[in-house]
Protein backbone atom coordinates (compact mmCIF):
# COMPACT_ATOMS: atom_id res chain seq x y z
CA UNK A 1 19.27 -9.64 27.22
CA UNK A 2 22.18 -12.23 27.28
CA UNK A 3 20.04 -15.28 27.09
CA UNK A 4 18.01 -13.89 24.48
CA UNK A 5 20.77 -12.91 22.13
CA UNK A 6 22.20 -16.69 22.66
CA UNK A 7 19.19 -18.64 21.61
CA UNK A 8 18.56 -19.89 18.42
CA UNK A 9 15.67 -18.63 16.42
CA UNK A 10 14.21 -20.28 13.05
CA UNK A 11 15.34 -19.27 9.66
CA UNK A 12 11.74 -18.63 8.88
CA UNK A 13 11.14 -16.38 12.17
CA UNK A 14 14.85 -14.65 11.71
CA UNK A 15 13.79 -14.44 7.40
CA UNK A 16 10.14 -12.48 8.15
CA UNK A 17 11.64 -9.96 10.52
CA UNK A 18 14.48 -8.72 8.37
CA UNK A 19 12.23 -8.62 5.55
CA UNK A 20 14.40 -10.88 3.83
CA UNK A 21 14.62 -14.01 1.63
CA UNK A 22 17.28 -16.59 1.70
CA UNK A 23 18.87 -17.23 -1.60
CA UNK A 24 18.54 -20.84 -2.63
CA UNK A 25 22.20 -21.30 -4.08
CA UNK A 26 24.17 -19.21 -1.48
CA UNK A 27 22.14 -19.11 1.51
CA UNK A 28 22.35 -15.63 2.02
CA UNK A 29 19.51 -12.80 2.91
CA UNK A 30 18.45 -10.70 0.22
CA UNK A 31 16.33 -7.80 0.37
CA UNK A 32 14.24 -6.75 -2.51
CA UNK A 33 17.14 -4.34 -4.19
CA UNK A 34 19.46 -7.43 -4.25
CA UNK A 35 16.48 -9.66 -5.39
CA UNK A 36 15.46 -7.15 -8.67
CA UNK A 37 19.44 -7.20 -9.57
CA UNK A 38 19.68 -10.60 -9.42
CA UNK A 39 18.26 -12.47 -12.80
CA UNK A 40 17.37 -15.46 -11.11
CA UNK A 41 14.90 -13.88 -8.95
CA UNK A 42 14.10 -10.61 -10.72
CA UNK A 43 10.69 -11.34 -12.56
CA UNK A 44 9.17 -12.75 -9.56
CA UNK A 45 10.11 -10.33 -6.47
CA UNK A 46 9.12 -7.49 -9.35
CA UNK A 47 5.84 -9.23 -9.90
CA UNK A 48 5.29 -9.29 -6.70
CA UNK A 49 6.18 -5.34 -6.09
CA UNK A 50 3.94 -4.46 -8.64
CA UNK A 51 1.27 -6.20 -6.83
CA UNK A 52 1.92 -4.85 -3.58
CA UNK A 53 1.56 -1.19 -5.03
CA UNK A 54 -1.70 -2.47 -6.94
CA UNK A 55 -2.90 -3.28 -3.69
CA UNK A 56 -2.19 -0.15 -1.93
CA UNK A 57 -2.85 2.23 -5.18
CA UNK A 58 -6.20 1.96 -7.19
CA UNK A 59 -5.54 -1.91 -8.32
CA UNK A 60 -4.20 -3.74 -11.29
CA UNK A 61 -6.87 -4.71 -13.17
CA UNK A 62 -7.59 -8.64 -13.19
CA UNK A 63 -3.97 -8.99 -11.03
CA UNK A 64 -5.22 -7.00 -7.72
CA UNK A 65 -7.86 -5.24 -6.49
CA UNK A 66 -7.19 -1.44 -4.90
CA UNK A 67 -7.36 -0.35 -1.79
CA UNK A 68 -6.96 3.60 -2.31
CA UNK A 69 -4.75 3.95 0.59
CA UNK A 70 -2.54 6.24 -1.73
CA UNK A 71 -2.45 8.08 -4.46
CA UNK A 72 0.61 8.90 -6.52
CA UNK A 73 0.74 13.28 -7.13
CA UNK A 74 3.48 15.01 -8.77
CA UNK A 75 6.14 16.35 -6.33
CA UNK A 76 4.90 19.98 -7.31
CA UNK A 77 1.42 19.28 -5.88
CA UNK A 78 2.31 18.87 -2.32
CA UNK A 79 1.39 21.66 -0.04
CA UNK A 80 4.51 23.91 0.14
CA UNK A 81 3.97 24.15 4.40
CA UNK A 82 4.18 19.94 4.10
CA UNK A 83 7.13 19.55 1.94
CA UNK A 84 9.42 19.17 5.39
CA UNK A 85 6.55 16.21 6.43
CA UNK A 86 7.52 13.89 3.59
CA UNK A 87 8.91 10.47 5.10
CA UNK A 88 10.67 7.50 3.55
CA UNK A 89 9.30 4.00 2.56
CA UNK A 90 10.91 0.35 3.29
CA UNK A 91 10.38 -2.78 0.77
CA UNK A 92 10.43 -5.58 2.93
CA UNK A 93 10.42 -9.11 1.18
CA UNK A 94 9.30 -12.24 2.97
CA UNK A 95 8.78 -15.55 1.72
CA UNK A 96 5.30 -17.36 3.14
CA UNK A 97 5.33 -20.57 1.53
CA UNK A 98 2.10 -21.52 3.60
CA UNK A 99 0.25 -18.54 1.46
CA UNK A 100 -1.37 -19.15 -1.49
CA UNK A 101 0.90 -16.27 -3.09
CA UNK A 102 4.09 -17.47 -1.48
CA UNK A 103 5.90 -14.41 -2.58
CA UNK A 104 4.93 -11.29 -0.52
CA UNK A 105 6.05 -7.90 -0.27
CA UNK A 106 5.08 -5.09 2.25
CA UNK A 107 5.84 -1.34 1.67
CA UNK A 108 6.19 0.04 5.32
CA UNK A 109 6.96 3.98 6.40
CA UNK A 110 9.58 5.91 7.93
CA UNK A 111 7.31 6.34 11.31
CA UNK A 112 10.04 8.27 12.90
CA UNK A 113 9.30 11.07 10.38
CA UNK A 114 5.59 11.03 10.73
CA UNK A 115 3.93 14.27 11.71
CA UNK A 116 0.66 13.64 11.87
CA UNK A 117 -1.36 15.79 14.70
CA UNK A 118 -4.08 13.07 15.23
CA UNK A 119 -3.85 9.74 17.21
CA UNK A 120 -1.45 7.02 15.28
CA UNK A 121 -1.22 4.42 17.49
CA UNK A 122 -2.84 1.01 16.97
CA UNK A 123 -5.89 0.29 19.20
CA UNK A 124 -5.86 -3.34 20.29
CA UNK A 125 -6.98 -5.19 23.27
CA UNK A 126 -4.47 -4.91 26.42
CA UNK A 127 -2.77 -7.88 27.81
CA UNK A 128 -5.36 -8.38 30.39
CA UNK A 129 -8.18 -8.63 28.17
CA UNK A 130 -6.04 -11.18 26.09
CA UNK A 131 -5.16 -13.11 29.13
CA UNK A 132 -8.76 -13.31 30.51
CA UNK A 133 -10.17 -14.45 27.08
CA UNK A 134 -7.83 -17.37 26.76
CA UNK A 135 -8.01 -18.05 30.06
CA UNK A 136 -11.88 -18.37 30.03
CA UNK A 137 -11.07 -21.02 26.61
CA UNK A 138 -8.71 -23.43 28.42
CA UNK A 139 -10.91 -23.07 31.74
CA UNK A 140 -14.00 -24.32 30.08
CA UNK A 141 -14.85 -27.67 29.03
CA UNK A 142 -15.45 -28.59 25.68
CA UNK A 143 -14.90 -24.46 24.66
CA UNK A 144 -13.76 -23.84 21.23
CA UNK A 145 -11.79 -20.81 20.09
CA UNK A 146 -11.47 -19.32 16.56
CA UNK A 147 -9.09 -16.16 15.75
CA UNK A 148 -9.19 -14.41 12.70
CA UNK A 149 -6.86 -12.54 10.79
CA UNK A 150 -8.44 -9.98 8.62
CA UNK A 151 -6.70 -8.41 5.49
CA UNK A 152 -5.36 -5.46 4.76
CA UNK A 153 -7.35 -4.44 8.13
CA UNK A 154 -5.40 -1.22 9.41
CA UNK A 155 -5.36 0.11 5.45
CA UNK A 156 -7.90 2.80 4.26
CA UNK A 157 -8.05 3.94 7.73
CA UNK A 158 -9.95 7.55 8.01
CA UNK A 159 -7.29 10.32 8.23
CA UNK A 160 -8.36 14.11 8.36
CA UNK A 161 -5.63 15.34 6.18
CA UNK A 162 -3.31 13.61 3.26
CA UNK A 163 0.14 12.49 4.41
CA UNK A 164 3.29 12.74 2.29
């Protein structure tokens, strides 16, 4: 654990997993409440809010297309045995200048306050599968490899109930 809190990490890689940006003038992280108060960066990191709950809601029309992942009820419509299930969100703000929308934010939830009674987890290969795929690329002349990276794959996902 020692040698791993020595090493130095890029500002990029360090900037994406705190969900911050780096403020031009000061250098220092801001998260997206410190990048709405500020007027410098306001309009944008709002923008780009409103987009991100476009994407998730049922769109902004000619801005975003919807996903229907949620819906937005008044608090007095939520089952009264669910109330206690309600967990919190996170606004994380990353800047991705290698995107064609450079500005990105991601609206993640409280999963330690999940109570969902199906399966959660993630299903993705296993390290051996992984290992025995690129190893079959690199053992094979002339092989070519292509990966993917699909959007807004894990969204929209079939649940048997609503969650709060």
């Amino acid at each position: 654990m020692q040698r791993l809190a020595s090493r130095k990490f890029p500002m990029e890689l360090l900037c994406e997993f705190a969900g911050a940006v780096m403020d031009d003038d000061t250098g220092d992280m801001l998260e997206y409440r410190q990048l709405v108060k500020n007027p410098k960066y306001r309009d944008t990191w709002s923008k780009a809010f409103g987009k991100e709950i476009g994407r998730l809601a049922q769109g902004q029309k000619g801005v975003v297309e919807g996903t229907n992942t949620v819906f937005f009820i008044p608090f007095e419509q939520i089952p009264k045995d669910r109330v206690k299930d309600i967990t919190y969100t996170r606004i994380c703000a990353n800047y991705r200048p290698e995107k064609s929308d450079p500005n990105r934010i991601r609206i993640t939830l409280g999963g330690n306050l999940i109570n969902y009674p199906g399966d959660v987890g993630t299903r993705t290969a296993d390290m051996l599968t992984v290992k025995l795929l690129l190893n079959s690329v690199i053992s094979t002349p002339g092989a070519k490899f292509m990966s993917l990276d699909i959007s807004n794959f894990y969204l929209m996902a079939p649940m048997e109930r609503y969650e709060y």
